[in-house]
Protein backbone atom coordinates (compact mmCIF):
# COMPACT_ATOMS: atom_id res chain seq x y z
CA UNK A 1 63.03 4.04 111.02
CA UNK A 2 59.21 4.06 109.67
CA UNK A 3 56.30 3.43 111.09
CA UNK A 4 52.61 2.74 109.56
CA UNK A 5 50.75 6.41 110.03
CA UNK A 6 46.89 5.53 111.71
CA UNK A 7 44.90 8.74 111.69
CA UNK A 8 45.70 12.08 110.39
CA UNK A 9 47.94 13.16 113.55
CA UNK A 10 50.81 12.47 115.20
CA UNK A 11 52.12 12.85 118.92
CA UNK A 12 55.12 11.64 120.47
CA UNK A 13 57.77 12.83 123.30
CA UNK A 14 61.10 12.87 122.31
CA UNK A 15 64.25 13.84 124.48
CA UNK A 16 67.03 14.70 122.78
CA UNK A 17 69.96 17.86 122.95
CA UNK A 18 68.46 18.65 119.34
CA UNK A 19 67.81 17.81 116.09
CA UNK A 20 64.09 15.88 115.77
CA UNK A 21 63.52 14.89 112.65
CA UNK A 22 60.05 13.70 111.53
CA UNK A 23 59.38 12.70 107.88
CA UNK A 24 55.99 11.56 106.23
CA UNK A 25 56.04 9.40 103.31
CA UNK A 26 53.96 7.41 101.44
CA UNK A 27 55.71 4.01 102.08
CA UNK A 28 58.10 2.77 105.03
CA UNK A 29 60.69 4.41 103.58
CA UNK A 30 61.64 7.72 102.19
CA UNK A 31 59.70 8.66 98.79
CA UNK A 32 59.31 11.03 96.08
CA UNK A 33 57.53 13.38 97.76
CA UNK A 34 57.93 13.40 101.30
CA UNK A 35 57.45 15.82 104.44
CA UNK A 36 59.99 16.53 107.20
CA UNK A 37 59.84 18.43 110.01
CA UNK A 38 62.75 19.19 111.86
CA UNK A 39 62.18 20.34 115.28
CA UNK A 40 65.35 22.03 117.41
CA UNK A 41 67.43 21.66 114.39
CA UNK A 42 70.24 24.15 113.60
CA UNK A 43 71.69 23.49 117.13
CA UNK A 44 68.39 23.55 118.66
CA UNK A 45 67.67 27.30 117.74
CA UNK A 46 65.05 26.81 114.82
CA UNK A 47 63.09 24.44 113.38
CA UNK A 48 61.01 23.81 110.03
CA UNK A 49 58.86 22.00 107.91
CA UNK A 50 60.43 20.98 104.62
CA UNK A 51 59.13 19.22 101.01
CA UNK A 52 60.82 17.09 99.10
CA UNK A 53 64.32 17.72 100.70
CA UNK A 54 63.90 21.32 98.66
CA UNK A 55 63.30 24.66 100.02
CA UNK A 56 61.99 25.09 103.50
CA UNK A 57 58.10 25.76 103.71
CA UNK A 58 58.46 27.87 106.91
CA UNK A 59 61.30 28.40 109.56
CA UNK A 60 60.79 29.68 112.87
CA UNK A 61 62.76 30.23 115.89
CA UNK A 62 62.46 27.74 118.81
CA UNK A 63 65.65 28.08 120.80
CA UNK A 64 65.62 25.04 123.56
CA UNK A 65 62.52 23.70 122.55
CA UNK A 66 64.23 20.07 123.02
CA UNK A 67 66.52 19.39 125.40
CA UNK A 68 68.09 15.89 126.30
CA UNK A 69 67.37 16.38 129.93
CA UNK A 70 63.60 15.68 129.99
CA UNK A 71 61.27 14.08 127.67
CA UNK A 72 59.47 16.86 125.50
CA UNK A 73 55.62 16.26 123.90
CA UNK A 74 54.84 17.47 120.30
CA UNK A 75 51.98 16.84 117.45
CA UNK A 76 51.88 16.87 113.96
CA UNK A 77 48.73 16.87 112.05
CA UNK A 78 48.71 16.22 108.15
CA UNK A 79 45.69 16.83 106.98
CA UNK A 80 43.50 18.89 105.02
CA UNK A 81 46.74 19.32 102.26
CA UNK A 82 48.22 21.20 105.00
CA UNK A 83 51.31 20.25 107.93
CA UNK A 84 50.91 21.80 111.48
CA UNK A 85 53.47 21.51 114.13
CA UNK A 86 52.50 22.22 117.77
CA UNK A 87 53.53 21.59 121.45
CA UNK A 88 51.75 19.47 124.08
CA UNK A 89 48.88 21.74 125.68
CA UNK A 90 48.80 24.17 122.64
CA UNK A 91 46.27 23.56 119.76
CA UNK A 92 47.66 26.81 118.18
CA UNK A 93 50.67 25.32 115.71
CA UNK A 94 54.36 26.67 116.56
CA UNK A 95 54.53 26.56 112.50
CA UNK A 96 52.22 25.41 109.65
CA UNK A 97 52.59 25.08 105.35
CA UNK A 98 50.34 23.73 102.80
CA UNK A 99 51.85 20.83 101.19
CA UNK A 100 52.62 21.76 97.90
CA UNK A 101 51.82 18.73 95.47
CA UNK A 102 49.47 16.57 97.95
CA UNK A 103 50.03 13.06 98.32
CA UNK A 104 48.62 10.26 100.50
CA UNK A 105 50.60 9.81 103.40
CA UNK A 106 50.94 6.18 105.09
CA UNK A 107 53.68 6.18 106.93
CA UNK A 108 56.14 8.28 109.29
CA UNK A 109 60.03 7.87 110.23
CA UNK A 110 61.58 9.56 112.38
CA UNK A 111 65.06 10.06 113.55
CA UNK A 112 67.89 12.33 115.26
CA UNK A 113 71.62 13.46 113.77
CA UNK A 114 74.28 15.87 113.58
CA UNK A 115 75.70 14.93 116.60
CA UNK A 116 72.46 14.34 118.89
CA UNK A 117 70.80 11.09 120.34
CA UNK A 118 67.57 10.67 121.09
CA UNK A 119 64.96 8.82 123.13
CA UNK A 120 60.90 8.11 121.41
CA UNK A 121 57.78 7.56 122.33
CA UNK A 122 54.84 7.71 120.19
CA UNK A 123 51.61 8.22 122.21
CA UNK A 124 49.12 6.53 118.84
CA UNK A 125 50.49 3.30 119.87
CA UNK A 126 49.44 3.02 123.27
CA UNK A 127 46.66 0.33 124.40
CA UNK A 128 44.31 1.51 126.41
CA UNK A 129 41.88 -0.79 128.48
CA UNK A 130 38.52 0.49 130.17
CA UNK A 131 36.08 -0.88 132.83
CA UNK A 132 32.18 -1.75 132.92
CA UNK A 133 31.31 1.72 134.04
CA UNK A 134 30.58 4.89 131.54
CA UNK A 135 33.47 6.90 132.79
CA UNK A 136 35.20 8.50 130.30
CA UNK A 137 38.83 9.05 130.14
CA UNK A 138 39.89 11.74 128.49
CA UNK A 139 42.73 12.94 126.27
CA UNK A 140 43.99 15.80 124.86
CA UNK A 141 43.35 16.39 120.62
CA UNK A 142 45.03 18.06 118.28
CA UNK A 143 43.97 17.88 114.52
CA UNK A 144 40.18 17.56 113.38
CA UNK A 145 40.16 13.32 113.43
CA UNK A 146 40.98 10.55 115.82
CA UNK A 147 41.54 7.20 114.61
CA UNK A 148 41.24 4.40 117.19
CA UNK A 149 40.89 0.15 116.89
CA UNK A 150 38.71 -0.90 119.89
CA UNK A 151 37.78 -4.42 121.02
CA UNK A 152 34.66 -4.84 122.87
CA UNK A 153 31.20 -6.85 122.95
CA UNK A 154 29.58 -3.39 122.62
CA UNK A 155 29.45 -0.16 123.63
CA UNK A 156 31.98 1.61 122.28
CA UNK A 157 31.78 5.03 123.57
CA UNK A 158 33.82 8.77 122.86
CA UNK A 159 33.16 11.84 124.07
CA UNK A 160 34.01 15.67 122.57
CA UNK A 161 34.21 18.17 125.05
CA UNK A 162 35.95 21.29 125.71
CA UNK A 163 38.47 20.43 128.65
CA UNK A 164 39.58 16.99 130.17
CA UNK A 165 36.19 16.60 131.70
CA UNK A 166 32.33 16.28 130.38
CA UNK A 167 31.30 19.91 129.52
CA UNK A 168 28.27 21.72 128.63
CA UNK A 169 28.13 21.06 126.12
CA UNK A 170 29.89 18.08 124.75
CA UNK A 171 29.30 15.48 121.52
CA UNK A 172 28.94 11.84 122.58
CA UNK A 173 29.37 9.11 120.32
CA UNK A 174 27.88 5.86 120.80
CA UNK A 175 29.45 3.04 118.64
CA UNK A 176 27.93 -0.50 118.81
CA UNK A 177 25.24 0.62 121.16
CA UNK A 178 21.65 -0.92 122.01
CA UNK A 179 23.11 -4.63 122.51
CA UNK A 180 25.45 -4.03 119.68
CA UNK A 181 22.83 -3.30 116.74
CA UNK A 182 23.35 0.24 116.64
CA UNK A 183 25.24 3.67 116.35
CA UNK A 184 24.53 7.49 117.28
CA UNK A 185 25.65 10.66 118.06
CA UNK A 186 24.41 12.65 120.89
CA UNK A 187 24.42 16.22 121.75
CA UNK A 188 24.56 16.68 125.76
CA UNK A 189 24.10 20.74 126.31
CA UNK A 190 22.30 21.48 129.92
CA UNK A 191 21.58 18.07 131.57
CA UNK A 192 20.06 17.29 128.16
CA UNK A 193 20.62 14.75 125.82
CA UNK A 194 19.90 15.09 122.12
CA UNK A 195 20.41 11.93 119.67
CA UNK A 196 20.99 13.87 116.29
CA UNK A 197 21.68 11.00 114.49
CA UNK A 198 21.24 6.91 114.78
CA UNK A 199 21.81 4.41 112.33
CA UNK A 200 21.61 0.47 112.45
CA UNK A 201 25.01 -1.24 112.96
CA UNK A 202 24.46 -4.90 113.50
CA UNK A 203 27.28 -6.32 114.98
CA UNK A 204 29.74 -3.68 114.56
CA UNK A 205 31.94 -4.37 117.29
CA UNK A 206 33.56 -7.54 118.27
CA UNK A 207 35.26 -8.28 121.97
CA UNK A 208 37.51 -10.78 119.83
CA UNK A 209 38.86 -8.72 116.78
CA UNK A 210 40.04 -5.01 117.04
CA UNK A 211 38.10 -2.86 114.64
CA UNK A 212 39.13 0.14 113.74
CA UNK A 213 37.25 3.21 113.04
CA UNK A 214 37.40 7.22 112.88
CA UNK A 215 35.78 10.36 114.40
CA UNK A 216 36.12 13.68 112.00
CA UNK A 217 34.44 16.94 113.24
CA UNK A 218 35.57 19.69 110.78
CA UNK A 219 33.10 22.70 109.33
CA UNK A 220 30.67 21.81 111.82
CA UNK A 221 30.13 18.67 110.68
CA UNK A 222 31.09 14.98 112.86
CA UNK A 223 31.17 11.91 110.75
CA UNK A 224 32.49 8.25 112.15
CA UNK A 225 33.13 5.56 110.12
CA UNK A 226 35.18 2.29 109.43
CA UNK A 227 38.66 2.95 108.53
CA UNK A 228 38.87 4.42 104.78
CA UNK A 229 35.45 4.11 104.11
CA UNK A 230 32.37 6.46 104.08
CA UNK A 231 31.29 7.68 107.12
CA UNK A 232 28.18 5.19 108.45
């Protein structure tokens, strides 16, 4: 089964006895080059990151890392020319490669075998809905990038912190802001509050038509843009 890829990263809970298979391709279906990632393969004692149905990349152990008796949560970023595999709560990866002959990636597919059954759920398609109020809600990250849609009048807002709360200090970014006509990003460090850069947007948000957009912040460096466009 394949599924259009949005963003750069992956996350999803699977339960299953083992056997979690993950492949990235550049079309809903599987291609000539492709990733996979098998996680609790080999009778759920290793797992592995694989190109073109060759040679393993890297193999590690992971003995019970799935199990069919609870729902497990894992990321995969591919970005960067590079695959990292982690576990929910860990931003260090269990196992990483370069890829060796890059290619875009579009979609995923994922599936289970060899005897095993499994049950998905892929956290990027969730639809989140938020109140009037300037509360943030906050999420774990994994990767360098988020890529979100968002339908609103204006107002658009995303915070960067260190922890599942607003730290000191923290990156705030303000899309659709000022009644809709414009964009910034904010550094918050001690009670204070630092635009460091604001652009005119007119109209970049709509409460009737998702947008989509993206948040990088690699090397120092935060860019936000439209989806597979410059950064604005």
């Amino acid at each position: 089964r394949f599924r259009q890829l949005h963003g750069k990263t992956l996350r999803f809970q699977v339960k299953t006895a083992h056997d979690c298979h993950v492949a990235f391709t550049s079309a809903a279906e599987e291609t000539d080059p492709m990733v996979e990632v098998f996680i609790g393969a080999w009778e759920g004692a290793a797992s592995a990151i694989r190109f073109k149905k060759a040679d393993d990349l890297v193999k590690v152990d992971t003995p019970d890392i799935v199990t069919e008796a609870e729902y497990r949560e894992f990321w995969i970023a591919v970005d960067h020319n590079e695959v990292r595999v982690g576990k929910a709560g860990e931003w260090e990866p269990l196992m990483q490669a370069p890829i060796p002959e890059p290619f875009e990636i579009t979609h995923y597919g994922y599936s289970t075998g060899w005897g095993a059954t499994g049950w998905w759920k892929f956290l990027n398609d969730r639809v989140l809905n938020t109140e009037d109020c300037l509360t943030y809600n906050f999420e774990p990250v994994y990767g360098d990038s988020i890529a979100f849609s968002v339908a609103c009048s204006n107002d658009a807002h995303l915070a960067l912190t260190s922890g599942a709360e607003e730290t000191s200090p923290m990156y705030e970014i303000f899309i659709g802001g000022w009644e809709n006509q414009h964009s910034a990003i904010r550094l918050n460090k001690e009670g204070k509050g630092d635009d460091m850069a604001k652009v005119e947007t007119p109209d970049v948000l709509c409460c009737e038509e998702e947008r989509k957009f993206y948040v990088s912040f690699r090397n120092g460096q935060i860019k936000v843009g439209y989806k597979d466009t410059d950064p604005f």
